[in-house]
Structure formats: structure tokens, C-alpha cells
Protein backbone atom coordinates (compact mmCIF):
# COMPACT_ATOMS: atom_id res chain seq x y z
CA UNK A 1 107.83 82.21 95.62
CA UNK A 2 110.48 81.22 97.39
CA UNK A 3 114.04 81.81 98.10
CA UNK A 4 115.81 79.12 95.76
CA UNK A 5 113.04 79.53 93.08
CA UNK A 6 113.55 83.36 93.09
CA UNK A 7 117.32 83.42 93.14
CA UNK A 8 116.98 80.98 90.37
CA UNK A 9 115.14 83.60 88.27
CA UNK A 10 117.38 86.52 89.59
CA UNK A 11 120.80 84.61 88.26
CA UNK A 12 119.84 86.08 84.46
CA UNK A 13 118.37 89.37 85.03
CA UNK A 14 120.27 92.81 85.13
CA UNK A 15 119.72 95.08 87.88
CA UNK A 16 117.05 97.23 86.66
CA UNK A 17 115.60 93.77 85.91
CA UNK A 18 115.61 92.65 89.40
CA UNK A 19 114.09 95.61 91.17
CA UNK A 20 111.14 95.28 88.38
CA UNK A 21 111.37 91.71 89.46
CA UNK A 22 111.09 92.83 92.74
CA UNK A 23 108.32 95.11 92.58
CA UNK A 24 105.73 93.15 90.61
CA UNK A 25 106.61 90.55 93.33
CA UNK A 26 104.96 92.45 96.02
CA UNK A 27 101.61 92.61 93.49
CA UNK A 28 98.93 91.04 94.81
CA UNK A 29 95.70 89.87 92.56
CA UNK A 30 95.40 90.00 88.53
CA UNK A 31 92.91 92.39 87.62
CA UNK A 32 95.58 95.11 86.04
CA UNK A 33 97.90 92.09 84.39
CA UNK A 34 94.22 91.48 82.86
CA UNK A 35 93.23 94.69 81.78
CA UNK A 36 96.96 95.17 80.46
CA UNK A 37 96.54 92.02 78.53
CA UNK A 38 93.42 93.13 77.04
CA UNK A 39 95.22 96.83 76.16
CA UNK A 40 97.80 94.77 74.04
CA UNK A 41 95.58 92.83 72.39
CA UNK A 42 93.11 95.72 71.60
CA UNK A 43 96.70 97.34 70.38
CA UNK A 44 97.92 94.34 68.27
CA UNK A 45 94.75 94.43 66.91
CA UNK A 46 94.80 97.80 65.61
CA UNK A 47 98.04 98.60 64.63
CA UNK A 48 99.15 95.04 63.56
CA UNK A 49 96.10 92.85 61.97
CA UNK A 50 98.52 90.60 60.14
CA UNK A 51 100.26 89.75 62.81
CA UNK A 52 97.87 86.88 63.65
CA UNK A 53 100.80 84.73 65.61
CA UNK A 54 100.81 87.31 68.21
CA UNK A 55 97.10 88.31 68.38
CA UNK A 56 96.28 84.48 68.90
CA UNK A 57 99.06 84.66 71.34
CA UNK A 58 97.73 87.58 73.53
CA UNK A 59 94.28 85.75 73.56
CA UNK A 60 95.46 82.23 74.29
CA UNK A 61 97.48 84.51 77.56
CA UNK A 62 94.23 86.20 78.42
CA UNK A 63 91.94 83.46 78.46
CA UNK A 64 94.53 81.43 80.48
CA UNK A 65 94.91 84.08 82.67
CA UNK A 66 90.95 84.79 83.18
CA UNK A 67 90.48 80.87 83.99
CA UNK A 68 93.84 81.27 86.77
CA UNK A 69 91.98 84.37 88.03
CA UNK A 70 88.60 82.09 88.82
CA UNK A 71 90.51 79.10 90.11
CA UNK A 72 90.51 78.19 93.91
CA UNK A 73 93.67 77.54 95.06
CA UNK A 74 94.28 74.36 97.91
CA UNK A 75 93.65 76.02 100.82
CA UNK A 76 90.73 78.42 99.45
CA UNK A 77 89.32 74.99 98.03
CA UNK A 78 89.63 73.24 101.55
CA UNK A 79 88.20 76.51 103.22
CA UNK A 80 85.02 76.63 100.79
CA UNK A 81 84.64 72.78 101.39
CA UNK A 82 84.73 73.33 105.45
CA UNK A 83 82.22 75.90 105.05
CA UNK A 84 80.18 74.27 102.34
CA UNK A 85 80.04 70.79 105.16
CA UNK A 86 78.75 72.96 108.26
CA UNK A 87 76.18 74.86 106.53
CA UNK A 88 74.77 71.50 105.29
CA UNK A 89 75.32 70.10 108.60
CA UNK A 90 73.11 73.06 110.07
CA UNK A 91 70.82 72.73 107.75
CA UNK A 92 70.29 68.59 108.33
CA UNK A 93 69.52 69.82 112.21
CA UNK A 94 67.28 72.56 111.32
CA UNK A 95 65.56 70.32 108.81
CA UNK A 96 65.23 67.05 111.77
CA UNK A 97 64.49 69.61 114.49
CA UNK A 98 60.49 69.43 115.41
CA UNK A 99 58.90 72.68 115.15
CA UNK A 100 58.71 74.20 118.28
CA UNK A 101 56.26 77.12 118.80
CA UNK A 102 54.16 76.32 115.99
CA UNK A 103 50.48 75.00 117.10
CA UNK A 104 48.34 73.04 114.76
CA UNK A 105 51.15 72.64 112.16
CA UNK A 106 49.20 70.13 110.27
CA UNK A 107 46.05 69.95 112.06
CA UNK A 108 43.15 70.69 110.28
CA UNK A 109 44.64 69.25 106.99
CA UNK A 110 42.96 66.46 105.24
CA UNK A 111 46.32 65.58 103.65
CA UNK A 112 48.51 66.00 107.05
């Protein structure tokens, strides 16, 4: 995040609110915003079955939150694609390369 964006959010939060705001910053990953999410909804679900607004609510978060979890982001996406281009480059080479050290490949074959 950066400085203008987070000073932006700052501006309407008390001071207990900013050094929350602060910590969960410095989280990495979303496996525990995850499993909270599906605590709640397990919860809502529980003690509140009416409340359908907010159980549809919680699972609309989740699910959104499951697909952000799985998504590449730009430079994860250019990585894979770098990788993803030389391993099928090494594979064209291995696959045009004659076989060397193998005797009679084909010999003796009707169909060779």
C-alpha cells in the first residue's frame, strides 16, 4: 500500500484503530482471514439462521476471498509465463536433438 493510499485510510481511524491498522498491515498471505471468515459464517449460522442478509454476505466474502487467494498477481503471472516458455523451449531441443548413444534405434523394425 502506499504512503498517500494509507494516510488516506488513517485520516478516519482512532488510534487504537491505526496500530490495528498497522499490524494487520505487516500480515502476509490469507489463510487465517479465510479460516476466520469461515468461523463467522459457521457462527452466523448457528446462532443467527434468520439472519440470511449476513450469512449470504459472509459467503459472497469467502468465496471472493478463496478466488483472490488462487489468483496470480502481474509479476507471478509474468514469472510462471517465463518459466512456462523455457521449459517448452527445452523441450523443442530435446525433442529435435538426434539420439545420441542409442544404436539400432529403429533398425530391425518393419515399420521404422
Amino acid at each position: 500500500m502506499s504512503p498517500r493510499t494509507r494516510r488516506y485510510y488513517q485520516a478516519g481511524m482512532t488510534a487504537a484503530e491505526r496500530r490495528d491498522f498497522q499490524e494487520a498491515a505487516e500480515l502476509e498471505g490469507i489463510r487465517e482471514e479465510v479460516a476466520l471468515l469461515r468461523m463467522l459464517v459457521r457462527r452466523a449460522l448457528r446462532e443467527t439462521p434468520e439472519d440470511t442478509k449476513a450469512i449470504h454476505g459472509g459467503l459472497r466474502l469467502l468465496v471472493q476471498t478463496l478466488l483472490a487467494e488462487r489468483r496470480l498477481s502481474p509479476p507471478e503471472a509474468e514469472g510462471l509465463s517465463g518459466a512456462m516458455a523455457r521449459v517448452i523451449e527445452e523441450l523443442g531441443d530435446i525433442w529435435q536433438a538426434p539420439a545420441i548413444g542409442v544404436s539400432g534405434a529403429g533398425e530391425g523394425r518393419e515399420d521404422a
